[in-house]
N, C-alpha and C. Protein backbone atom coordinates (compact mmCIF):
# COMPACT_ATOMS: atom_id res chain seq x y z
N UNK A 1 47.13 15.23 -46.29
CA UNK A 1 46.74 16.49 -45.71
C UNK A 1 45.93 16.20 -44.44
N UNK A 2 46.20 16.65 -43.39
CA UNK A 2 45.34 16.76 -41.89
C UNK A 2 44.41 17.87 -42.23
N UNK A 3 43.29 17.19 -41.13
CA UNK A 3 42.62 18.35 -41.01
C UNK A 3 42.75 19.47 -40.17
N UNK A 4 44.36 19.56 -39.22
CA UNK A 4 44.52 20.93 -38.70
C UNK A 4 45.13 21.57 -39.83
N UNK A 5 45.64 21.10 -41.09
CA UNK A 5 46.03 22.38 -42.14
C UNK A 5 44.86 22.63 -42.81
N UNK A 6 43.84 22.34 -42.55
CA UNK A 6 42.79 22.86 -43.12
C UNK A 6 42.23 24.35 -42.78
N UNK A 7 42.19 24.14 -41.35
CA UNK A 7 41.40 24.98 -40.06
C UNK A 7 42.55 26.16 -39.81
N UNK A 8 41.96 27.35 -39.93
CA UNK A 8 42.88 28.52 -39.37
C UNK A 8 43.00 28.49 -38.27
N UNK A 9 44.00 29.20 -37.45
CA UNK A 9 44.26 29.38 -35.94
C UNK A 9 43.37 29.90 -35.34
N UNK A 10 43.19 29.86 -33.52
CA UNK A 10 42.17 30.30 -33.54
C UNK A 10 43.28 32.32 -33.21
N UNK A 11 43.77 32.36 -33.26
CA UNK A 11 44.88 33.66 -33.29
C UNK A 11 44.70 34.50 -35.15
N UNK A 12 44.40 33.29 -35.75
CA UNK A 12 43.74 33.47 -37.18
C UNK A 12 42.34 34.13 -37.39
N UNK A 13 41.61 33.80 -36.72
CA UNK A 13 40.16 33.65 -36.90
C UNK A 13 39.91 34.79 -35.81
N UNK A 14 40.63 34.86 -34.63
CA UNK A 14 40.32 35.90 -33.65
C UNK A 14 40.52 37.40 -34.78
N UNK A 15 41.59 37.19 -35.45
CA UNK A 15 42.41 39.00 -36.30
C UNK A 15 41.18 38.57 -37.42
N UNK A 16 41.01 37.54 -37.99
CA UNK A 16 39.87 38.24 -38.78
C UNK A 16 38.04 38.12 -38.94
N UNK A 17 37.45 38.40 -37.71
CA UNK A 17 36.93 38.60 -36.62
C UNK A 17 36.82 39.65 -36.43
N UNK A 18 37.79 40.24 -35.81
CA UNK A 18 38.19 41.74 -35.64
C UNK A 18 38.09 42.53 -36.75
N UNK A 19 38.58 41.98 -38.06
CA UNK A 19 38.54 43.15 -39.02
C UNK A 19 37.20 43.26 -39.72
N UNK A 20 36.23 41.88 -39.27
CA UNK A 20 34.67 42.16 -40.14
C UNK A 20 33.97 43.15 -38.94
N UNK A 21 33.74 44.20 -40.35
CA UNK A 21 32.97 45.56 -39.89
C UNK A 21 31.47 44.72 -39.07
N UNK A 22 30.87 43.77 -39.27
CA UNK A 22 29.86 43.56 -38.95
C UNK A 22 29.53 42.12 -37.98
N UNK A 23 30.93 41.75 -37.64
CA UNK A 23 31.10 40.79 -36.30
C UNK A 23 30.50 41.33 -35.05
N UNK A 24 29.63 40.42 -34.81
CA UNK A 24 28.83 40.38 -33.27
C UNK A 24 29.28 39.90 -32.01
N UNK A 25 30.44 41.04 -31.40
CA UNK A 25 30.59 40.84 -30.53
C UNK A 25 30.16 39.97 -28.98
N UNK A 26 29.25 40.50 -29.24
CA UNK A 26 28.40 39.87 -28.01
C UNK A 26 28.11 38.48 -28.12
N UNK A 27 27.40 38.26 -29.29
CA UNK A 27 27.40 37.02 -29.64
C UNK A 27 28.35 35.75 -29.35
N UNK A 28 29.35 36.18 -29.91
CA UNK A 28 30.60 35.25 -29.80
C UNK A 28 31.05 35.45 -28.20
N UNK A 29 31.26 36.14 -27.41
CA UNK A 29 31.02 36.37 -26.22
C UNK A 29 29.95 34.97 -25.29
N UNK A 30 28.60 35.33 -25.88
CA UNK A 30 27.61 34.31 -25.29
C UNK A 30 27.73 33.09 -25.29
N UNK A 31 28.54 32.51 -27.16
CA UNK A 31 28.69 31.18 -27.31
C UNK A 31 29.97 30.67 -26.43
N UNK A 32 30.89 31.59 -26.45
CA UNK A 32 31.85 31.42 -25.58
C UNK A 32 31.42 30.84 -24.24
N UNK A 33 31.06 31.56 -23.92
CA UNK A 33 30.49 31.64 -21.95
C UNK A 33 29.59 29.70 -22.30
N UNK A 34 29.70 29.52 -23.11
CA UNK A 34 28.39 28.11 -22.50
C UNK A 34 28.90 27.11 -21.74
N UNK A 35 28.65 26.21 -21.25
CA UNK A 35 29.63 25.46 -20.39
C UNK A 35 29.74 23.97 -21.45
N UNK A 36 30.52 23.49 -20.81
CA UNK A 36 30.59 22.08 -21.78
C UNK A 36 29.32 21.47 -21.35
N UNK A 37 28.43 21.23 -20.70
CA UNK A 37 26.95 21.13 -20.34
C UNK A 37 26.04 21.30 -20.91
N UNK A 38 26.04 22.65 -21.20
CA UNK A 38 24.84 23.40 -22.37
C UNK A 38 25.81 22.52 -23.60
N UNK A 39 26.76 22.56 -23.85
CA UNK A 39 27.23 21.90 -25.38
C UNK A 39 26.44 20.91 -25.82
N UNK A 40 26.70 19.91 -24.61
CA UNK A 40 26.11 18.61 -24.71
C UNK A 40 24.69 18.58 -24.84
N UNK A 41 23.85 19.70 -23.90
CA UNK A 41 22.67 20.04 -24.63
C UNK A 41 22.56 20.48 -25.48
N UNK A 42 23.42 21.39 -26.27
CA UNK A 42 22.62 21.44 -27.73
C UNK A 42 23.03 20.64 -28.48
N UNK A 43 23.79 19.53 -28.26
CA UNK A 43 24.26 18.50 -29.69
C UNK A 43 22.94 17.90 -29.29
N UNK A 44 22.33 17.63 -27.94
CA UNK A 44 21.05 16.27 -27.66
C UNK A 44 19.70 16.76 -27.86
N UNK A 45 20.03 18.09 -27.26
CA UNK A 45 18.32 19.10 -28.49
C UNK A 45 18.49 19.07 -30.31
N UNK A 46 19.64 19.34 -30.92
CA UNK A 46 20.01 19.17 -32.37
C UNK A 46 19.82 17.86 -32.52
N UNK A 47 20.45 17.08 -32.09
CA UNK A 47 20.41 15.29 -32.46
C UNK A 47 18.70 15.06 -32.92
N UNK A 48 18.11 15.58 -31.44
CA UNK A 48 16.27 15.08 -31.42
C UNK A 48 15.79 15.78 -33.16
N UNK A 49 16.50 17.09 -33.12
CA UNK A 49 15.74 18.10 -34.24
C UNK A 49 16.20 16.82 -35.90
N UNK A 50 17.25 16.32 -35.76
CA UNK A 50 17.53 15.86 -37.10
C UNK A 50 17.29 14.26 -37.20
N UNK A 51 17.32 13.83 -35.55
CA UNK A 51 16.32 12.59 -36.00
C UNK A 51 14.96 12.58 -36.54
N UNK A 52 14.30 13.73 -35.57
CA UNK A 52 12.79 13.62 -36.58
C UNK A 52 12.99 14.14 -38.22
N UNK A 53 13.80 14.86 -38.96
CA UNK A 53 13.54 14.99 -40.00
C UNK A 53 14.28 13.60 -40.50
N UNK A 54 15.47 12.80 -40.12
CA UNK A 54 15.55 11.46 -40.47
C UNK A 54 14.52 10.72 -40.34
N UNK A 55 13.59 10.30 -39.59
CA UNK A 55 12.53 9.48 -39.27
C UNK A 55 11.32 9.53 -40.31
N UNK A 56 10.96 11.19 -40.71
CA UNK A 56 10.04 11.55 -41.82
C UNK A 56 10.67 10.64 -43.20
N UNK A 57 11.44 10.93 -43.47
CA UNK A 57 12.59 10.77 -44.58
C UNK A 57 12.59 9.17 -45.00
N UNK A 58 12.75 8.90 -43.84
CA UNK A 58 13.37 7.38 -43.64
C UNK A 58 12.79 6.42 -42.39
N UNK A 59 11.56 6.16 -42.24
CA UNK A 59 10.96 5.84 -41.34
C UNK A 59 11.68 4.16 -40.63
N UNK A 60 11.94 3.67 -41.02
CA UNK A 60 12.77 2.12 -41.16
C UNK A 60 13.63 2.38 -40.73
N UNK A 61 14.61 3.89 -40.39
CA UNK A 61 16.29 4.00 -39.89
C UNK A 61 16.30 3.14 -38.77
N UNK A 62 17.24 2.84 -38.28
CA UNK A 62 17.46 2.40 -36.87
C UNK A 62 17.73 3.35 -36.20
N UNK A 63 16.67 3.83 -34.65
CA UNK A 63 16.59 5.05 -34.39
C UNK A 63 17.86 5.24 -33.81
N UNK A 64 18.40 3.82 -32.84
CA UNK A 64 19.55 4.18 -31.61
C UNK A 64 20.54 3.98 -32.54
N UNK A 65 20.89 3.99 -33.72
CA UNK A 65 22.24 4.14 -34.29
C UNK A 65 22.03 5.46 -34.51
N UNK A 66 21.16 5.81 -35.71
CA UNK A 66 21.04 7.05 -35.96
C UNK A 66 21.52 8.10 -35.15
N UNK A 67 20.49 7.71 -33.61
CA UNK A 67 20.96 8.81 -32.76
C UNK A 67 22.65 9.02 -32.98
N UNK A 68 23.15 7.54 -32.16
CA UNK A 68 24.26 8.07 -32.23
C UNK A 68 25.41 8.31 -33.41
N UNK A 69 24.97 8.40 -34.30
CA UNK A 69 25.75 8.74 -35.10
C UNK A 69 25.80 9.96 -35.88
N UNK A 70 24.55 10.92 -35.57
CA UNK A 70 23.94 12.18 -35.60
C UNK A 70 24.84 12.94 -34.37
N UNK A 71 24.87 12.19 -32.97
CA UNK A 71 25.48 13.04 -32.01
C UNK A 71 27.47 12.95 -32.36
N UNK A 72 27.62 12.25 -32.82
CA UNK A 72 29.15 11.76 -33.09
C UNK A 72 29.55 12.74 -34.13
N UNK A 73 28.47 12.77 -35.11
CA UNK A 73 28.96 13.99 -36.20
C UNK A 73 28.87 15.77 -35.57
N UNK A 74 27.90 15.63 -34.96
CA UNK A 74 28.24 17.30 -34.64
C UNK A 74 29.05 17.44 -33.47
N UNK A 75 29.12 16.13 -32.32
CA UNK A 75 30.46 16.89 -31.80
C UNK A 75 31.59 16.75 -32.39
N UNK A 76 31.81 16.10 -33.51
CA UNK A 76 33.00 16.02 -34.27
C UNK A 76 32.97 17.19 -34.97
N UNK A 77 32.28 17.83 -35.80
CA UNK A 77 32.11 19.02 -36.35
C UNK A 77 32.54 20.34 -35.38
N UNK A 78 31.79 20.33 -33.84
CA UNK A 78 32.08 20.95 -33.02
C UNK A 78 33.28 21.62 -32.74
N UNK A 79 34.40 19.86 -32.11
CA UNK A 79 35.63 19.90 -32.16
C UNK A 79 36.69 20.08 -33.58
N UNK A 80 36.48 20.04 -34.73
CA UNK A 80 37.16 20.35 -35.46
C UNK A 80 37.12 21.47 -36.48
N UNK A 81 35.22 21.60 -36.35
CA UNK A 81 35.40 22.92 -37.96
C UNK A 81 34.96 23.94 -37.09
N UNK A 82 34.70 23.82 -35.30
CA UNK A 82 34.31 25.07 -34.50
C UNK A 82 32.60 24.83 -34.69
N UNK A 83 31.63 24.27 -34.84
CA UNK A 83 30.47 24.85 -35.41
C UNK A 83 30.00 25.16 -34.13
N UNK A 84 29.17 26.27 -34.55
CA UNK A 84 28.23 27.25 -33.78
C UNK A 84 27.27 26.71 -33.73
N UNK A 85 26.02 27.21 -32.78
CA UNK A 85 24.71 27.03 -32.52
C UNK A 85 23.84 27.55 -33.36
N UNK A 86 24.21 28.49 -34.05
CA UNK A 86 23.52 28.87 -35.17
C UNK A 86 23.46 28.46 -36.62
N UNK A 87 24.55 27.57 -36.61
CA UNK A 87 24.97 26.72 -37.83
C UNK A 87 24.47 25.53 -37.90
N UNK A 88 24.03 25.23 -37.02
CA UNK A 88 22.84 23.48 -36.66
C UNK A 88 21.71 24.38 -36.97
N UNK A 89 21.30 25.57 -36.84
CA UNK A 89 19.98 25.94 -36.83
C UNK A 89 19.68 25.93 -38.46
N UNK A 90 20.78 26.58 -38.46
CA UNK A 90 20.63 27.11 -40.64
C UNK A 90 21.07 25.67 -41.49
N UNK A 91 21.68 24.91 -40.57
CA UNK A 91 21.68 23.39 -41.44
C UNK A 91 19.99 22.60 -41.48
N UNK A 92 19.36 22.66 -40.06
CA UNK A 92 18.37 21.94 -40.09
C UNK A 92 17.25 22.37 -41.15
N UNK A 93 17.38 24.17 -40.91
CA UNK A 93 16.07 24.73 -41.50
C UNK A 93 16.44 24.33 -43.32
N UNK A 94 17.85 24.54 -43.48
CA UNK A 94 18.29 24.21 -45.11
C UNK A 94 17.77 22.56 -45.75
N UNK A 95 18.51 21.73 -44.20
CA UNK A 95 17.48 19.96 -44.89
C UNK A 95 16.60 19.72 -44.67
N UNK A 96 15.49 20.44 -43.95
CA UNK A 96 14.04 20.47 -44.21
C UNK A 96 13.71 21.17 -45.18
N UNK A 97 14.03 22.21 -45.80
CA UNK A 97 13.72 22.86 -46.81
C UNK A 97 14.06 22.13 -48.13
N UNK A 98 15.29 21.65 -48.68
CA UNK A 98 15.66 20.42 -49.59
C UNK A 98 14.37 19.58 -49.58
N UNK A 99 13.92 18.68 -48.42
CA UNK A 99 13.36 17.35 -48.26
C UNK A 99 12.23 17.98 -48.59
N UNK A 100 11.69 19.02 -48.76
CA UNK A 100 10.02 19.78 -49.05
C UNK A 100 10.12 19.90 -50.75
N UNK A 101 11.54 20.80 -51.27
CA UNK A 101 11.50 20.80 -52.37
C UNK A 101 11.67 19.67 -53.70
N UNK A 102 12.41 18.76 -52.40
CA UNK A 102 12.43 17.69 -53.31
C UNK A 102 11.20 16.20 -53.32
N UNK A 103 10.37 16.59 -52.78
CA UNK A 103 9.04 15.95 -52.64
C UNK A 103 8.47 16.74 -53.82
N UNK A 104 8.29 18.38 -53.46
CA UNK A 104 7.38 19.19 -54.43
C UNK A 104 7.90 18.80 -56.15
N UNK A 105 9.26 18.27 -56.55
CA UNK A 105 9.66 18.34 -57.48
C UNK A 105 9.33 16.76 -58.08
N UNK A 106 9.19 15.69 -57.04
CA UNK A 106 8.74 14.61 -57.28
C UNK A 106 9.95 13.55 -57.36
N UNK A 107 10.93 14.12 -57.29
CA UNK A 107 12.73 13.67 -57.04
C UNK A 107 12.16 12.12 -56.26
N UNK A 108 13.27 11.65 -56.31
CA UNK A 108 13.69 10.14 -55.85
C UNK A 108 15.33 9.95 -55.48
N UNK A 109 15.55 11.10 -55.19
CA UNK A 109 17.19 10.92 -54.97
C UNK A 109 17.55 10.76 -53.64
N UNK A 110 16.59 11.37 -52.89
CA UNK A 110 16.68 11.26 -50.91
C UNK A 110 16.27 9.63 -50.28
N UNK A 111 17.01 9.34 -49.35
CA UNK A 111 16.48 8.46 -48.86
C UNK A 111 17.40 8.13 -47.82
N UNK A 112 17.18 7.41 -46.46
CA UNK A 112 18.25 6.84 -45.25
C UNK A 112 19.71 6.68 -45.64
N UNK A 113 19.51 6.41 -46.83
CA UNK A 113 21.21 6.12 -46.86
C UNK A 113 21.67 7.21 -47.78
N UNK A 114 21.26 7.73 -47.87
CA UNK A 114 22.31 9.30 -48.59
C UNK A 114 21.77 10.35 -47.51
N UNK A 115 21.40 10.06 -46.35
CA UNK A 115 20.90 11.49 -45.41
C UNK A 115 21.74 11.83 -44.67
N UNK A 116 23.22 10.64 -44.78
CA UNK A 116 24.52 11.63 -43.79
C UNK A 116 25.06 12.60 -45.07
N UNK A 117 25.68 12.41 -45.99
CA UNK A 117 25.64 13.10 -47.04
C UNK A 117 25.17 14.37 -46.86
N UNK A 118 23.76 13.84 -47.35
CA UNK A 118 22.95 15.21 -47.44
C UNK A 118 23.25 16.62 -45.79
N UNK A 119 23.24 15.86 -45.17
CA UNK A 119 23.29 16.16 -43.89
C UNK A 119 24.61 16.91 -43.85
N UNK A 120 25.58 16.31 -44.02
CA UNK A 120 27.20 17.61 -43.93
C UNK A 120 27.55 18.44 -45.07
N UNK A 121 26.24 18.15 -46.15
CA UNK A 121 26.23 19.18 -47.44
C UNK A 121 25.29 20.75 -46.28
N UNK A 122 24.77 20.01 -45.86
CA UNK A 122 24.04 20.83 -45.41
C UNK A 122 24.26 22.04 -44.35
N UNK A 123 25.44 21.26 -43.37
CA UNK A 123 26.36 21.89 -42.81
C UNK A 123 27.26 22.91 -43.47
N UNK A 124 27.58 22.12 -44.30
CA UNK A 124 28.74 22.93 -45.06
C UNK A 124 28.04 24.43 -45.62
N UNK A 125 27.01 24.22 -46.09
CA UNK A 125 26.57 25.11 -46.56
C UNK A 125 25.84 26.35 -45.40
N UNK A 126 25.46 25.78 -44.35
CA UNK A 126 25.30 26.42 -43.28
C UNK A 126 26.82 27.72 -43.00
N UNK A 127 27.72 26.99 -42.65
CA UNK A 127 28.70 27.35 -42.55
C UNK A 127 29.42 28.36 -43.11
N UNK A 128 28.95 28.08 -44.93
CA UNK A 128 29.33 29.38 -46.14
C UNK A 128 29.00 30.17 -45.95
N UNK A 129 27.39 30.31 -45.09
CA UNK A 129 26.50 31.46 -45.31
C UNK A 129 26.57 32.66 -43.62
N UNK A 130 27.23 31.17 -43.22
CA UNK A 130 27.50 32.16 -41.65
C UNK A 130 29.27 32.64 -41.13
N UNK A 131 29.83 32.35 -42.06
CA UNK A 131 31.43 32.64 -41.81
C UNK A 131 31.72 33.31 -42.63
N UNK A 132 33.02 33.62 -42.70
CA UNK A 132 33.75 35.32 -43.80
C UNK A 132 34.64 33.68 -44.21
N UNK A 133 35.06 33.38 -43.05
CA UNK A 133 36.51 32.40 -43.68
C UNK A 133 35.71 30.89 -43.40
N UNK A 134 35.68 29.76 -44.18
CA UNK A 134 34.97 28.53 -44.19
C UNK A 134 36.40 27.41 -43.94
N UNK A 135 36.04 26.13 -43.64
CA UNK A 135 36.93 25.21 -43.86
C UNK A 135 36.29 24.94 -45.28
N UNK A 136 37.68 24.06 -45.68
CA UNK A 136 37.56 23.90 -47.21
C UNK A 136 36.70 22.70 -46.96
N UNK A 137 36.39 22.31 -48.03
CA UNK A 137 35.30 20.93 -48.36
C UNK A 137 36.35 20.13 -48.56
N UNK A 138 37.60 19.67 -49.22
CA UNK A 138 38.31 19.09 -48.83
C UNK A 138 39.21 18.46 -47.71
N UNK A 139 38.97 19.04 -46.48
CA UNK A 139 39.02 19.15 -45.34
C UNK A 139 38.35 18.02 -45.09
N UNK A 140 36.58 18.28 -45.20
CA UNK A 140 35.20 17.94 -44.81
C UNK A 140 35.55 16.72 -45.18
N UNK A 141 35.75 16.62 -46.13
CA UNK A 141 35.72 15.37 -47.09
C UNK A 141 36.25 14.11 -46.69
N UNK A 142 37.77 14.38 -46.13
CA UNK A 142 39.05 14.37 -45.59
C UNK A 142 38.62 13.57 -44.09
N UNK A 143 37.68 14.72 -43.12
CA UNK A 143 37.46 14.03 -41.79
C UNK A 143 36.19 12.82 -42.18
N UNK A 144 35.49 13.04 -42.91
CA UNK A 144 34.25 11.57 -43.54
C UNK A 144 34.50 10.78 -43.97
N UNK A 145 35.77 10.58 -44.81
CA UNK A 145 35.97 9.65 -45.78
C UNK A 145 35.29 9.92 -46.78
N UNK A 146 34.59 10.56 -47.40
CA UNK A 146 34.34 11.55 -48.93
C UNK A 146 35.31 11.19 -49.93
N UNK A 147 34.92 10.65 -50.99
CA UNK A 147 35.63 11.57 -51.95
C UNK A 147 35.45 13.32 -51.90
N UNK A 148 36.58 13.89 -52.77
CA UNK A 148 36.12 15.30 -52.19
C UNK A 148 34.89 15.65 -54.27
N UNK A 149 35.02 14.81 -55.08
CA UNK A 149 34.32 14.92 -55.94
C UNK A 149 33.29 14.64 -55.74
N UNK A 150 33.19 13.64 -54.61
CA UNK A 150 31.08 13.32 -54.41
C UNK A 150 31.14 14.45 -53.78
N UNK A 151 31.47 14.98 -52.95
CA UNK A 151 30.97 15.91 -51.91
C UNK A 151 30.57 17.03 -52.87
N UNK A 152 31.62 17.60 -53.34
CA UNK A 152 31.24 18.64 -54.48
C UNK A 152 29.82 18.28 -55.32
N UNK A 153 29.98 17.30 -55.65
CA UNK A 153 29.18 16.64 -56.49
C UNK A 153 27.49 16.74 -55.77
N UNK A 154 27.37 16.33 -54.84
CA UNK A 154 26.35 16.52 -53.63
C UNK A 154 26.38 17.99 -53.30
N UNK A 155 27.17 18.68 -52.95
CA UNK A 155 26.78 19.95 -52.81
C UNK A 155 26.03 20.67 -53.68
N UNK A 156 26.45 20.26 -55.20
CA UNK A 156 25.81 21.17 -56.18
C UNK A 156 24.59 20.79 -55.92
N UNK A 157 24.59 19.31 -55.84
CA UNK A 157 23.04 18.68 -55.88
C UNK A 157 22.11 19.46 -55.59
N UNK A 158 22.49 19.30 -53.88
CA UNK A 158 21.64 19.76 -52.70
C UNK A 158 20.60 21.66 -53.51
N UNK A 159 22.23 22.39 -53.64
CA UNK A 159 22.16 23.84 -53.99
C UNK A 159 20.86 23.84 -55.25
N UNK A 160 20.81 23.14 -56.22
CA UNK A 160 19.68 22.74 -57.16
C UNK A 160 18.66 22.29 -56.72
N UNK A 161 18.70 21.09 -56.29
CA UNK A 161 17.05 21.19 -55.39
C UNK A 161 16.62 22.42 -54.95
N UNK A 162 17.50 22.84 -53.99
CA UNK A 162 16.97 24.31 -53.43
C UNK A 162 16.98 25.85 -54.37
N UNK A 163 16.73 25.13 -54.75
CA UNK A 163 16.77 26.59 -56.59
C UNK A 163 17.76 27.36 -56.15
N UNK A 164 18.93 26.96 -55.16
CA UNK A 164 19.59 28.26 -54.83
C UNK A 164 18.95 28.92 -53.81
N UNK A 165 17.93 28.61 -53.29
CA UNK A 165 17.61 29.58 -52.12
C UNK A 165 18.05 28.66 -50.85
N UNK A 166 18.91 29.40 -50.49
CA UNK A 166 20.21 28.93 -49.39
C UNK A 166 20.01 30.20 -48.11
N UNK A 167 19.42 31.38 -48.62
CA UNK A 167 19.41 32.07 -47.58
C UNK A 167 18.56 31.74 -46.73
N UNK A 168 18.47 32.26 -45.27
CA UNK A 168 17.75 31.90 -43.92
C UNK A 168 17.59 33.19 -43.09
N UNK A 169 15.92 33.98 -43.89
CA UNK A 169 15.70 35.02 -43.11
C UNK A 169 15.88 34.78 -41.56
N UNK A 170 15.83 36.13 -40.76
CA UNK A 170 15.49 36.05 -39.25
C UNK A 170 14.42 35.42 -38.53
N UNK A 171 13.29 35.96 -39.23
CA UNK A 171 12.35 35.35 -38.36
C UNK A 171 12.02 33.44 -38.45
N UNK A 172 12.57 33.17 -39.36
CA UNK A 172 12.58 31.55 -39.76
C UNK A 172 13.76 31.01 -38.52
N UNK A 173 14.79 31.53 -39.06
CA UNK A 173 15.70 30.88 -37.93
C UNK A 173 15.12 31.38 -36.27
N UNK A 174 14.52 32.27 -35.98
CA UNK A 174 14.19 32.51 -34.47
C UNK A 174 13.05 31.40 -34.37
N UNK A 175 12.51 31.18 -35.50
CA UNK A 175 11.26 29.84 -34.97
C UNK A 175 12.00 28.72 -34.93
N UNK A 176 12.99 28.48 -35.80
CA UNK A 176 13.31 27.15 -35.59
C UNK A 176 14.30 26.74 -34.40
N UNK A 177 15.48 28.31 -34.42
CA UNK A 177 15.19 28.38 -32.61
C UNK A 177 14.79 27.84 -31.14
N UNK A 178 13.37 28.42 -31.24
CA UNK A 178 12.81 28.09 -30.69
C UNK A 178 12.29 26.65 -30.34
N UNK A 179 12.14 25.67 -31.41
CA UNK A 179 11.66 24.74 -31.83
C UNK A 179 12.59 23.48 -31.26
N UNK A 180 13.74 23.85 -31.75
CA UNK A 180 15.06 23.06 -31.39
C UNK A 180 15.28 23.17 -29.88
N UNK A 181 15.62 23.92 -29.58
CA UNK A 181 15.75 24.56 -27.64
C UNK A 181 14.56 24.57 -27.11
N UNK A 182 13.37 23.86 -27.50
CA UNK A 182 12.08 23.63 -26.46
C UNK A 182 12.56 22.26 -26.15
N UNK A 183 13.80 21.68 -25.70
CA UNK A 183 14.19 20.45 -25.55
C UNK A 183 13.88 20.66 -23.99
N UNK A 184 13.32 19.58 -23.35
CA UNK A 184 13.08 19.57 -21.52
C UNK A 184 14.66 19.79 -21.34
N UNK A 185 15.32 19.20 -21.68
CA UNK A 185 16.61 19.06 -20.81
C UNK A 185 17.24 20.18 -21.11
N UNK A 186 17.54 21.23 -21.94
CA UNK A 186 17.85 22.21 -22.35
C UNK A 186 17.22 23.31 -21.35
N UNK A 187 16.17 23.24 -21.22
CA UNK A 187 15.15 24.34 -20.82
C UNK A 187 15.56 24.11 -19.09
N UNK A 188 15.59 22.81 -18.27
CA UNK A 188 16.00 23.45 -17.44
C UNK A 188 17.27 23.91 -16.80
N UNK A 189 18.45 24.11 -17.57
CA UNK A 189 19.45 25.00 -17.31
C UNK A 189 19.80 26.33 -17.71
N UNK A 190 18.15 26.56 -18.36
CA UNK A 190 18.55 27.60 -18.90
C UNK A 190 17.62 29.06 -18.12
């Protein structure tokens, strides 16, 4: 199985789009309009946002792989599952939220080498909570080299640490927002 039979058209996704009563025009409009420029700035403002929660996590990573292998996954994500700018936001605020609960719980399951893992569970789940239509996790699985049973397997994980609280009020995501896009290089093209 490829991962273009995974992914709907975008002639797919445009008609159903159209039929959610509560699609934000404008929005999709704005992300549209960005240039491949701003892209690259927000994978290198996102990259900075998830190295420091790698670095907390995992202080010993190797930073210049990390980097790049943090920037390799979301423009790969980019180019294949479409991700939005708002879907790095609700992934980051979701694996900082995990890495809090699973300190508060006293867990030992996190660490450098399960944080890509954790990291496209995290996506994925970003993704559930911001789309009508998702790529399958078999897909996901598919472009990582996953089994698609760990992944599942890790997803539930993740969803348990977080008692299930997966949602991402407004005003959380406008701070973290903010937080992420106070990048210098971001800020001056914008």
């Amino acid at each position: 199985m490829s991962v273009s039979d995974c992914i709907y058209s975008n002639t797919e996704i445009c008609e159903m789009k159209e039929k959610a009563a509560f699609f934000d025009e404008y929005s999709l409009k704005w992300i549209n309009s960005l240039s491949d420029e701003t892209q690259c700035q927000y994978v290198e403002c996102l990259t900075k946002e998830f190295m420091k929660i790698l670095i907390d996590v995992a202080p010993d990573a190797n930073e210049q792989e990390s980097t790049r292998s943090i920037e390799t996954f979301l423009e790969l994500m980019m180019q294949q599952v479409d991700l939005m700018i708002d879907e790095g936001i609700i992934a980051s605020i979701l694996l900082q939220r995990f890495i809090l609960k699973h300190q508060l719980k006293g867990l030992h399951l996190f660490n450098g080498k399960n944080f890509g893992t954790v990291l496209i569970v995290s996506f994925i789940l970003a993704m559930k909570i911001s789309r009508d239509c998702v790529t399958k996790n078999s897909c996901i699985a598919s472009m990582f080299g996953i089994s698609i049973s760990d992944l599942n397997m890790s997803e539930i994980g993740v969803i348990r640490v977080l008692d299930h609280e997966c949602w991402v009020v407004e005003t959380q995501f406008s701070e973290q927002f903010e937080k992420v896009f106070n990048c210098e290089r971001f800020k001056k093209t914008l």
